[in-house]
N, C-alpha and C. Protein backbone atom coordinates (compact mmCIF):
# COMPACT_ATOMS: atom_id res chain seq x y z
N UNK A 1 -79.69 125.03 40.78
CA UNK A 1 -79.61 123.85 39.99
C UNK A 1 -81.01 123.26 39.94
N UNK A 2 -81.33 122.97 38.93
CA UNK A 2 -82.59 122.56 38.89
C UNK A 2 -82.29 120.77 39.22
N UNK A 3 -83.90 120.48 39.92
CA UNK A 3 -83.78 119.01 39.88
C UNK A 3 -83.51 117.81 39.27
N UNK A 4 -83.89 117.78 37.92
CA UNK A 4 -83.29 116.82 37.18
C UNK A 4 -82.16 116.62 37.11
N UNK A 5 -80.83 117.77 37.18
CA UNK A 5 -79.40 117.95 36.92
C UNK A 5 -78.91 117.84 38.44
N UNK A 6 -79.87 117.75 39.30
CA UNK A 6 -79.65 117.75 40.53
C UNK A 6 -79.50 116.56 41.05
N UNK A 7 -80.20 115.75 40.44
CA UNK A 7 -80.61 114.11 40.32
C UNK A 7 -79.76 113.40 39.70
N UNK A 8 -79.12 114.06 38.60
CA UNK A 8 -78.18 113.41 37.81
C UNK A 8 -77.03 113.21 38.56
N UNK A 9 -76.68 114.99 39.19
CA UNK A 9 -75.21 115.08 39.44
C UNK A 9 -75.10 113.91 41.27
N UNK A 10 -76.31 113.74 41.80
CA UNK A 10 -75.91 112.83 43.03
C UNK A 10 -76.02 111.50 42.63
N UNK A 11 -76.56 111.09 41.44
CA UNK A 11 -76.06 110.15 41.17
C UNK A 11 -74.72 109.84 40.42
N UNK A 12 -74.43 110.67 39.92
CA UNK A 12 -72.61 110.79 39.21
C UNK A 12 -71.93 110.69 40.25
N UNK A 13 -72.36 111.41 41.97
CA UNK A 13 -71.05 111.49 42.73
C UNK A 13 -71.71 110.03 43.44
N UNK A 14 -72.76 109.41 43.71
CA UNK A 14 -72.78 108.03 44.26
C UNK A 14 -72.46 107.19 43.73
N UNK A 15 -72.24 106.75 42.51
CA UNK A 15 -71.66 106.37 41.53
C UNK A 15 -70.09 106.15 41.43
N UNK A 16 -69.44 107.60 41.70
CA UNK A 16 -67.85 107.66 41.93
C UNK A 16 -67.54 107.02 43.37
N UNK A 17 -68.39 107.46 44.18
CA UNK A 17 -68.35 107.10 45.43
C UNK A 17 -67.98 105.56 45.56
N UNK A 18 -69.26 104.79 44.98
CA UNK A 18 -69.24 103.20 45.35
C UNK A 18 -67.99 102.62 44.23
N UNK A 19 -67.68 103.22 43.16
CA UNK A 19 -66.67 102.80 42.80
C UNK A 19 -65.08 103.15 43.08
N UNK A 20 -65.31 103.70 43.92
CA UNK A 20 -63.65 103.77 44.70
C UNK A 20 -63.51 102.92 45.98
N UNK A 21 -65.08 102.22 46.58
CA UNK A 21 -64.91 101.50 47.35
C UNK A 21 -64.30 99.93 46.93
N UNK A 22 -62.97 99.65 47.55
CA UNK A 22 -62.82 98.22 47.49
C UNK A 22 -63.27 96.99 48.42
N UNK A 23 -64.25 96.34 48.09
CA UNK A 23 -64.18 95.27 49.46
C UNK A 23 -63.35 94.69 50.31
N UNK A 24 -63.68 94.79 51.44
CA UNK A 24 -62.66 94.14 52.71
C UNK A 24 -62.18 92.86 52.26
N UNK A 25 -60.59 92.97 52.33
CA UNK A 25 -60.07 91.32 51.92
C UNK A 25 -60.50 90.34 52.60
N UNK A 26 -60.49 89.11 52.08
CA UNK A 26 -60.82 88.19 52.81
C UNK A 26 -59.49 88.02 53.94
N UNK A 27 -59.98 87.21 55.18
CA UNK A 27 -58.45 87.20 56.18
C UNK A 27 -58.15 85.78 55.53
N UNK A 28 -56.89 85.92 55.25
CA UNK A 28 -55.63 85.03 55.39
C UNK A 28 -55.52 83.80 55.64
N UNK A 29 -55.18 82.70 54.82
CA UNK A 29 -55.90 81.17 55.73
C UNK A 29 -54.80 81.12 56.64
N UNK A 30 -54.89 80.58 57.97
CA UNK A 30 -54.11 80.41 59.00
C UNK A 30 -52.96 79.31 58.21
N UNK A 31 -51.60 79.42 58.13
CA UNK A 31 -50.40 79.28 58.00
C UNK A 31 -50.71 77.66 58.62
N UNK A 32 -50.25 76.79 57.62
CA UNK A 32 -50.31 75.25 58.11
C UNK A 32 -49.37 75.01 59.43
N UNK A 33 -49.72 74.51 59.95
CA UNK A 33 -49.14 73.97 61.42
C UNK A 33 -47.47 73.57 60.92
N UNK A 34 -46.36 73.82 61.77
CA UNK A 34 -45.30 73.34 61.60
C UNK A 34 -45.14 71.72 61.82
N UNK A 35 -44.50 70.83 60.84
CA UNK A 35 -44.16 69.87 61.34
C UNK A 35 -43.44 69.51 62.50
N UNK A 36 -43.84 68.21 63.33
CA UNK A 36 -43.17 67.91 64.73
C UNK A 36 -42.27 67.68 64.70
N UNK A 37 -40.92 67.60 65.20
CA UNK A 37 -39.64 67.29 65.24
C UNK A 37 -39.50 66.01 64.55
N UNK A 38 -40.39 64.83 64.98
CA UNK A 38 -40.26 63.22 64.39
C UNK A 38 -40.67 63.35 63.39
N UNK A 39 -41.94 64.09 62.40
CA UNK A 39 -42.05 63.94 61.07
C UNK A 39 -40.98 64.86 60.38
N UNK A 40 -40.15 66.24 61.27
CA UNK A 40 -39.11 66.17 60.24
C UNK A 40 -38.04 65.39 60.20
N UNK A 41 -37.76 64.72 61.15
CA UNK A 41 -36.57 63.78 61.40
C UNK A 41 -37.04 62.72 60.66
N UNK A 42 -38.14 62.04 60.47
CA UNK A 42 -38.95 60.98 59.39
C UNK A 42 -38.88 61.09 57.73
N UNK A 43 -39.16 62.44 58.18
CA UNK A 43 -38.69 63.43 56.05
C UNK A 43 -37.27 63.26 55.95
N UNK A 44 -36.49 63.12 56.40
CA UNK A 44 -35.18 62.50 55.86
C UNK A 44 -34.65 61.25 55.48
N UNK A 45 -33.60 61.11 54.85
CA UNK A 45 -33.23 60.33 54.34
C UNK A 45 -32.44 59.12 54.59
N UNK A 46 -32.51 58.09 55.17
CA UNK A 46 -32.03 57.24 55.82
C UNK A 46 -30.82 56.86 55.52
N UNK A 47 -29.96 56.89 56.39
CA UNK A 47 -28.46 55.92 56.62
C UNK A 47 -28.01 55.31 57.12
N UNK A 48 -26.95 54.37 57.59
CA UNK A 48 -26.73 53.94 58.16
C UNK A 48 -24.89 53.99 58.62
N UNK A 49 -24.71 54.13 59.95
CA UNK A 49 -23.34 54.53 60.43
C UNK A 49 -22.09 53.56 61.01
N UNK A 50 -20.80 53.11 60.73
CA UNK A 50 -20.69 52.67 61.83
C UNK A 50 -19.99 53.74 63.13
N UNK A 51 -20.60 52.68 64.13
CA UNK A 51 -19.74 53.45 65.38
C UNK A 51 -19.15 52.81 66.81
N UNK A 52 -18.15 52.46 66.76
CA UNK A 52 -17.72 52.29 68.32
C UNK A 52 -18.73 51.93 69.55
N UNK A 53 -18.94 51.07 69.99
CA UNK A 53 -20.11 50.53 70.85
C UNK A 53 -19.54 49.83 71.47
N UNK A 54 -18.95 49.90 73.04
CA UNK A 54 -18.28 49.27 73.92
C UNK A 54 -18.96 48.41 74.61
N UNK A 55 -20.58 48.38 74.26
CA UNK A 55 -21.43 47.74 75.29
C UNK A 55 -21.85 46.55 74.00
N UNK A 56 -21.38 46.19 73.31
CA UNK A 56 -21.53 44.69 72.32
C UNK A 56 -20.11 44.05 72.26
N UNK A 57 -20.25 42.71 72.46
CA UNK A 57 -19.09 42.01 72.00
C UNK A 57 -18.13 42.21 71.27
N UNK A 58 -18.52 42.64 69.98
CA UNK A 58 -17.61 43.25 68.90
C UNK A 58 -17.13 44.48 68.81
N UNK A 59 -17.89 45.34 69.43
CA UNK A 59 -17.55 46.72 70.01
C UNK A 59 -17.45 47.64 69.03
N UNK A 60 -17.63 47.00 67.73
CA UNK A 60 -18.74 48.24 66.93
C UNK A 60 -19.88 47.91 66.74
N UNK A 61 -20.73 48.85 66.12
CA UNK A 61 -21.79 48.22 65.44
C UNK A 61 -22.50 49.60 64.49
N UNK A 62 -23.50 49.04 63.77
CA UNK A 62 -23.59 50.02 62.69
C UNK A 62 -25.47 50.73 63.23
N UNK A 63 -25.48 52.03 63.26
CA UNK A 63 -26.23 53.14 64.00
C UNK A 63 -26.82 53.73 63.02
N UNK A 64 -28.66 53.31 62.91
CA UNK A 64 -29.38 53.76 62.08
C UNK A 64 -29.80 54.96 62.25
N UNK A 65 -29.71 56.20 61.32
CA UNK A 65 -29.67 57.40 61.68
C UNK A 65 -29.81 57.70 59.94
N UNK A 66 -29.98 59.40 60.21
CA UNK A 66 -30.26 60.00 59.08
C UNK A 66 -29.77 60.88 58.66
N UNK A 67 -29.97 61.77 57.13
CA UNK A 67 -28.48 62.51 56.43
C UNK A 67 -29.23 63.51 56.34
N UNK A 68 -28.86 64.98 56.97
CA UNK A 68 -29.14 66.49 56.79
C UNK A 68 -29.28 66.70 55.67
N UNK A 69 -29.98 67.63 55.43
CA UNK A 69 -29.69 68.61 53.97
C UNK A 69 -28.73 69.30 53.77
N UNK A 70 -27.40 69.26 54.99
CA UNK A 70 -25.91 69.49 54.78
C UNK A 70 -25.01 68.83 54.83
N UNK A 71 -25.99 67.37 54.53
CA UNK A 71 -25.02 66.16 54.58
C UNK A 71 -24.22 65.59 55.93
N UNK A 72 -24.59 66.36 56.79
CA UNK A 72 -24.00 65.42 58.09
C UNK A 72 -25.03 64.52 58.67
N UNK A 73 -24.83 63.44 59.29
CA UNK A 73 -25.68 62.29 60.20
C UNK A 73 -25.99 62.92 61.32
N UNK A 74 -27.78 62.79 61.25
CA UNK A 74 -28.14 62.97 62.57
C UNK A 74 -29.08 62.28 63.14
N UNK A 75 -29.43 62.31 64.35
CA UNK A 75 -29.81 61.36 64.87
C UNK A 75 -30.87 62.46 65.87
N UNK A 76 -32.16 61.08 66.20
CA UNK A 76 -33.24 61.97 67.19
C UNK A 76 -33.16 61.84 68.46
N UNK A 77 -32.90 62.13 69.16
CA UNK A 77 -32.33 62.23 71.01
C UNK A 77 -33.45 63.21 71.76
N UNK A 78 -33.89 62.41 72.73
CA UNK A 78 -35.04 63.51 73.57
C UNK A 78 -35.94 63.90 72.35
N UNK A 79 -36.35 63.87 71.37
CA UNK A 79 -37.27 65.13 70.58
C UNK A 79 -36.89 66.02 70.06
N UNK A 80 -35.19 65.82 69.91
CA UNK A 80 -34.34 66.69 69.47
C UNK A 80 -33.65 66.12 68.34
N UNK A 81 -33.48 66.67 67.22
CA UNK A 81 -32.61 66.68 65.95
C UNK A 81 -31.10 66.73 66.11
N UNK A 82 -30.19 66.09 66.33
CA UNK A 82 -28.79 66.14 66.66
C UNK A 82 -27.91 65.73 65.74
N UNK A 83 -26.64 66.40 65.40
CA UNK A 83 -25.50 65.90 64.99
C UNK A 83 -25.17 64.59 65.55
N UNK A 84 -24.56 64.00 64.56
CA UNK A 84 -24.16 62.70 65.40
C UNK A 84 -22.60 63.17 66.13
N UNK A 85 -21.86 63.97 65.47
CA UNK A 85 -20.46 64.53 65.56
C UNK A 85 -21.00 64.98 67.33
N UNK A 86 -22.51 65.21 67.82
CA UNK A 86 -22.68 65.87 69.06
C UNK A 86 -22.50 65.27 70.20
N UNK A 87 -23.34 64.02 69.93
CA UNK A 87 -23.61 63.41 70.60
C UNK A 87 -22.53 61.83 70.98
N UNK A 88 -22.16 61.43 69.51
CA UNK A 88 -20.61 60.66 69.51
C UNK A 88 -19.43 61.22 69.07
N UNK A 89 -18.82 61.97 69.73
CA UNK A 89 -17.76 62.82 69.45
C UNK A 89 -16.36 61.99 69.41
N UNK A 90 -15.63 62.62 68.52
CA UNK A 90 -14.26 62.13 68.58
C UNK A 90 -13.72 62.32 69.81
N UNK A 91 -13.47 61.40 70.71
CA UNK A 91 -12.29 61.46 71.33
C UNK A 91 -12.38 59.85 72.36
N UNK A 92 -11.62 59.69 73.22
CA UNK A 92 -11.14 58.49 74.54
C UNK A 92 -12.45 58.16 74.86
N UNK A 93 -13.30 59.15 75.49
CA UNK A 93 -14.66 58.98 75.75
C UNK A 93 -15.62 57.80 74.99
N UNK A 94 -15.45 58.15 73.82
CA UNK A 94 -16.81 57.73 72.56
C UNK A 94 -16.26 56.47 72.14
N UNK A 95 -14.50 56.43 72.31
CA UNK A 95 -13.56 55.08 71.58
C UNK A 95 -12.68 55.28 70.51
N UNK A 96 -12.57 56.81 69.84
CA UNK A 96 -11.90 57.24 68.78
C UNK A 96 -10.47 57.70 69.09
N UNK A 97 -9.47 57.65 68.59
CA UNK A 97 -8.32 58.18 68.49
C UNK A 97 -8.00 59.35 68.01
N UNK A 98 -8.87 59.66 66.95
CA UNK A 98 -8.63 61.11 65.99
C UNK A 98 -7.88 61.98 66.69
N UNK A 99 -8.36 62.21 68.18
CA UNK A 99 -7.81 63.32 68.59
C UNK A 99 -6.55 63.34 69.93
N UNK A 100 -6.17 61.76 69.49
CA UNK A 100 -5.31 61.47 70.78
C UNK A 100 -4.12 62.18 70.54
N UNK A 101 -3.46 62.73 71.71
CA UNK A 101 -1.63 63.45 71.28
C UNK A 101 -0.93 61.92 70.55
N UNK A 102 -0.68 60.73 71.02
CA UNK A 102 -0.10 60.23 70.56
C UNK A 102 -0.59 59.29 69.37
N UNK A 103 -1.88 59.62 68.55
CA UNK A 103 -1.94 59.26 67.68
C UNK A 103 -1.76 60.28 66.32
N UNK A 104 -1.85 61.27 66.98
CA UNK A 104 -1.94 62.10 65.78
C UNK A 104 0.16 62.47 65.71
N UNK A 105 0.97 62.16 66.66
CA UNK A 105 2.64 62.13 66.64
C UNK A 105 2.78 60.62 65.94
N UNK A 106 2.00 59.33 66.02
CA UNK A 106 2.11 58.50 65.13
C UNK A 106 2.93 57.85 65.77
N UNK A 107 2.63 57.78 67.36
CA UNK A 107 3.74 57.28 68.34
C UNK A 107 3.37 55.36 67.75
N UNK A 108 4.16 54.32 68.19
CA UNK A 108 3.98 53.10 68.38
C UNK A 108 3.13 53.10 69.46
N UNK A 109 2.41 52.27 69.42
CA UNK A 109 1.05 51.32 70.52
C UNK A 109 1.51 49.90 71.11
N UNK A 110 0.89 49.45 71.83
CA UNK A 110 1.22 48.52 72.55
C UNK A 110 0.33 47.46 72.77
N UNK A 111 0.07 46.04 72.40
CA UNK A 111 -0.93 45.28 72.97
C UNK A 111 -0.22 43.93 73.06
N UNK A 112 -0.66 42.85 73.94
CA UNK A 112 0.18 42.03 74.63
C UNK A 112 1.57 42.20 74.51
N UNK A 113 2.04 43.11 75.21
CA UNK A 113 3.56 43.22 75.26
C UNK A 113 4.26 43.35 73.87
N UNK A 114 3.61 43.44 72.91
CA UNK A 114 4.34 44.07 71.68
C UNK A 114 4.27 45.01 70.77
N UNK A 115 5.32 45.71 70.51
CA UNK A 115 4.73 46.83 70.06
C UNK A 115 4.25 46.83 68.26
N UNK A 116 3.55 48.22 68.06
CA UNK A 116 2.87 48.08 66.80
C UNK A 116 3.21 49.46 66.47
N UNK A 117 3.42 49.58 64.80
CA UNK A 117 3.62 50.89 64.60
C UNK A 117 2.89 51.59 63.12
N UNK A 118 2.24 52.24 63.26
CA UNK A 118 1.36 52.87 62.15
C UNK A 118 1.65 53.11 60.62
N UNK A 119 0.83 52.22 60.34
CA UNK A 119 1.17 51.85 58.57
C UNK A 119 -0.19 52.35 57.95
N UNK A 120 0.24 53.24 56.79
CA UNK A 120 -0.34 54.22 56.16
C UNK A 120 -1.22 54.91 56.43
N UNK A 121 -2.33 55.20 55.71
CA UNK A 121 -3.30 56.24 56.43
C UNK A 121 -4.58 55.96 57.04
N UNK A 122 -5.43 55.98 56.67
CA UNK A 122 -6.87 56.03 57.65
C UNK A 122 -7.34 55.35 56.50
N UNK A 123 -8.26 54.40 56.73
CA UNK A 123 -9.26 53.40 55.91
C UNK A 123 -10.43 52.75 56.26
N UNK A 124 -11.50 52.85 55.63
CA UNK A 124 -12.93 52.65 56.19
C UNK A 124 -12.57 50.84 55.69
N UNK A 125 -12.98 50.52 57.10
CA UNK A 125 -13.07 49.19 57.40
C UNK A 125 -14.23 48.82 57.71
N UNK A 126 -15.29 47.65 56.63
CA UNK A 126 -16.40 47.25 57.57
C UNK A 126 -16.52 46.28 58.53
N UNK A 127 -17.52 47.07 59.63
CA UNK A 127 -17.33 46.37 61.04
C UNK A 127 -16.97 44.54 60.81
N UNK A 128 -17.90 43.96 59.64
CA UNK A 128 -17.58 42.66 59.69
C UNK A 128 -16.33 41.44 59.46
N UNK A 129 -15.27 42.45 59.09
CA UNK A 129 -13.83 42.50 58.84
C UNK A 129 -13.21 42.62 60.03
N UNK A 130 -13.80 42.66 61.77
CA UNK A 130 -12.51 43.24 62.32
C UNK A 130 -13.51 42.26 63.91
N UNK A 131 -12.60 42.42 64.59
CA UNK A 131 -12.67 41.47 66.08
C UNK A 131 -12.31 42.25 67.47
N UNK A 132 -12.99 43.04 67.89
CA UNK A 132 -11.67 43.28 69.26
C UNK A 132 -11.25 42.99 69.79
N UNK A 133 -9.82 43.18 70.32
CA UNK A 133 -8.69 42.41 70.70
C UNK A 133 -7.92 43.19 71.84
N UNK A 134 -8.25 44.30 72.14
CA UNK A 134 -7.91 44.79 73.06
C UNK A 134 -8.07 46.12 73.63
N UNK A 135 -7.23 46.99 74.08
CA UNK A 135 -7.21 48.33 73.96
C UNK A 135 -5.94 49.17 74.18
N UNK A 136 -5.93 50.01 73.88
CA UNK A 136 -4.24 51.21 74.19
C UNK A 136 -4.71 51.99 74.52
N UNK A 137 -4.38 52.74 76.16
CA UNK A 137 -5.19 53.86 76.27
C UNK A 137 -6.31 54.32 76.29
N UNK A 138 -7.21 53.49 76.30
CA UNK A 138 -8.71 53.43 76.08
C UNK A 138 -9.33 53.09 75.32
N UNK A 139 -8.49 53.20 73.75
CA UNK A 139 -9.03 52.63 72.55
C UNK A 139 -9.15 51.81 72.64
N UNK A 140 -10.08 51.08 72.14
CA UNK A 140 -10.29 49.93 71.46
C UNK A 140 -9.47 49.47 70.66
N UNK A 141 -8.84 48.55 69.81
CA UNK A 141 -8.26 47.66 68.95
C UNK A 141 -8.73 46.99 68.75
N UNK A 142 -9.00 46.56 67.36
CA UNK A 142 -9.67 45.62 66.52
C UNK A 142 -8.83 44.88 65.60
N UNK A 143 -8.78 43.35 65.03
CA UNK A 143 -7.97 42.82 64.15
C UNK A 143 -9.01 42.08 63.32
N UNK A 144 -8.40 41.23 62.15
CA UNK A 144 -9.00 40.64 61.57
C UNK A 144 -9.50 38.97 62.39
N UNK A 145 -10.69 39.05 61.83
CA UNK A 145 -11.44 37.91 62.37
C UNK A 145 -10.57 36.56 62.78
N UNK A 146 -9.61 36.37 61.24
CA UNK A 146 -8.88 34.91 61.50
C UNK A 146 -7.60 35.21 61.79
N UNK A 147 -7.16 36.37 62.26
CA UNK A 147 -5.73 36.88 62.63
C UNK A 147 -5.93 36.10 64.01
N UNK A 148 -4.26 35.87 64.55
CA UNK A 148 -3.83 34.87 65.55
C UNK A 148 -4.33 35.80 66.62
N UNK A 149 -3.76 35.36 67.93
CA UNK A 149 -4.03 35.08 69.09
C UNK A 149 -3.28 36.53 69.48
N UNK A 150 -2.01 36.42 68.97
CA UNK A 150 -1.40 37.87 68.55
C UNK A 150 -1.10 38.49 67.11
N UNK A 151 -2.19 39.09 67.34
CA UNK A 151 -2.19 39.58 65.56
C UNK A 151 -0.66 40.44 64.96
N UNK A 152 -1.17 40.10 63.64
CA UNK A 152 -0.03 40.69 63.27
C UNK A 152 -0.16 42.33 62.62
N UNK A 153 -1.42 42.74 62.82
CA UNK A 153 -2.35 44.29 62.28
C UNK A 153 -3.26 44.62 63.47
N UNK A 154 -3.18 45.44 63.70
CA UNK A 154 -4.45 46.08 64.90
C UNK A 154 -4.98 47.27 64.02
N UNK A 155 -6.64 47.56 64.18
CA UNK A 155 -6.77 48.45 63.92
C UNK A 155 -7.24 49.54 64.42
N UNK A 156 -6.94 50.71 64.49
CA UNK A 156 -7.04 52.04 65.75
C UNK A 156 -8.35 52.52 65.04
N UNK A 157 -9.61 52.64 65.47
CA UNK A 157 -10.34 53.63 65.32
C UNK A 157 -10.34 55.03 65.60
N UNK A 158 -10.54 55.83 64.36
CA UNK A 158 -9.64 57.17 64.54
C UNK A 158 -10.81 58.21 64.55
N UNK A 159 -12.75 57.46 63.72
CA UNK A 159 -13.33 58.47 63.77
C UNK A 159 -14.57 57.60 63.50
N UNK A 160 -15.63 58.45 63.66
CA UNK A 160 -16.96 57.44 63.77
C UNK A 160 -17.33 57.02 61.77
N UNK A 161 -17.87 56.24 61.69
CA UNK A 161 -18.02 55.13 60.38
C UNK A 161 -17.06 54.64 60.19
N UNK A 162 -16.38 53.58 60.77
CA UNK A 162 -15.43 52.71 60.73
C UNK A 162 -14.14 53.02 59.64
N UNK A 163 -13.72 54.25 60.66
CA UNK A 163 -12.32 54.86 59.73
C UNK A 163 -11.49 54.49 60.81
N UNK A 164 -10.40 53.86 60.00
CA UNK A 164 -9.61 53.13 61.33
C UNK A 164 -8.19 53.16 60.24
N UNK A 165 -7.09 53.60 61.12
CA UNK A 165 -5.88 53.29 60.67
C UNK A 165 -5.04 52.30 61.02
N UNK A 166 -4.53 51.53 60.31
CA UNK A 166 -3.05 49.85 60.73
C UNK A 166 -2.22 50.19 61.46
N UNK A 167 -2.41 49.64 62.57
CA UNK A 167 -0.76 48.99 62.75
C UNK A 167 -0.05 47.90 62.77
N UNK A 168 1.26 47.40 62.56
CA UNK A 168 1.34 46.10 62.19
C UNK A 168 2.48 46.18 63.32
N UNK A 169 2.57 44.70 63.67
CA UNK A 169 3.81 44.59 64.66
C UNK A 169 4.98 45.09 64.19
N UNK A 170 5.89 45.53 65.28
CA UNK A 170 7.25 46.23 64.57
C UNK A 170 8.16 45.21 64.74
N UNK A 171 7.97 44.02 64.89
CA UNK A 171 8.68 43.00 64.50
C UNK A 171 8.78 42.39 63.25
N UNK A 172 7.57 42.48 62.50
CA UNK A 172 7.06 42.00 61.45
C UNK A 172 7.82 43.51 60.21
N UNK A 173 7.81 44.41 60.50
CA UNK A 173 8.00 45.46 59.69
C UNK A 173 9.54 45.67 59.46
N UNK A 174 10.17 45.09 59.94
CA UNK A 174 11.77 45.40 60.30
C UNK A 174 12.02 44.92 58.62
N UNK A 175 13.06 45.93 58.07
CA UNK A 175 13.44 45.08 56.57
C UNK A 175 15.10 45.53 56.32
């Protein structure tokens, strides 16, 4: 091969050469830091609950907390993201009935010596509508503010945000 064609052809293959080279990618920008538990618990959407609170006079009160992106209330505990269903659960414990045997048989209740018996279904009552007046079993009972001394309605808290079902004296109900 003579030199000129010799000259040509290493530059044809340096040529192919540097053009099959691709430059080294640049690296990757490091992945933004995860948000802290409180700014995601902060990125939500605020609500407000009621709930059973044995340690206030009135013995509910309403529990600022916040709404999932599956729609349940939760609340921040320790640094932790929680159900509220977790942490105030239905039952004797928390002040709810939902899950008592004899509320869910729809037995009659009892407060100053008279009995009361369960009129219709479950109804969100706000806390400022109701007084406590006693308890059955652990529950709480609540009546209306200007109801007597012995009311003539109690109301059973059955689940947290002031869902509470009637009872009215079974003296009063007789027809």
């Amino acid at each position: 091969m003579t030199a000129p064609r010799l000259a040509v052809a290493t530059a044809l293959i340096a040529t192919a050469v540097a053009c099959g080279r691709t430059p080294a990618p640049a690296p990757a920008p490091a992945p933004p830091a995860a948000p802290s538990v409180a700014q995601q618990y902060a990125a939500l959407p605020d609500t407000v609950v009621c709930v059973v609170d044995r340690t206030t006079e009135r013995g509910l009160r309403d529990l600022q907390a916040k709404r999932a992106a599956n729609g349940s209330v939760v609340l921040l505990v320790d640094n932790q993201i929680n159900s509220l269903d977790q942490i105030h659960p239905v039952g004797v414990a928390a002040g709810y009935a939902g899950n008592e045997v004899w509320y869910s048989r729809s037995a009659p209740i009892t407060l100053q010596s008279r009995n009361y018996i369960r009129y219709g279904g479950e109804r969100r009552v706000p806390l400022n509508q109701l007084r406590r007046v006693g308890a059955y079993q652990g529950i709480p009972l609540f009546s209306a503010p200007a109801d007597t001394v012995r009311p003539q309605a109690v109301y059973v808290p059955v689940r947290v945000g002031c869902i509470f079902t009637a009872y009215v004296r079974e003296d009063l109900n007789r027809g």
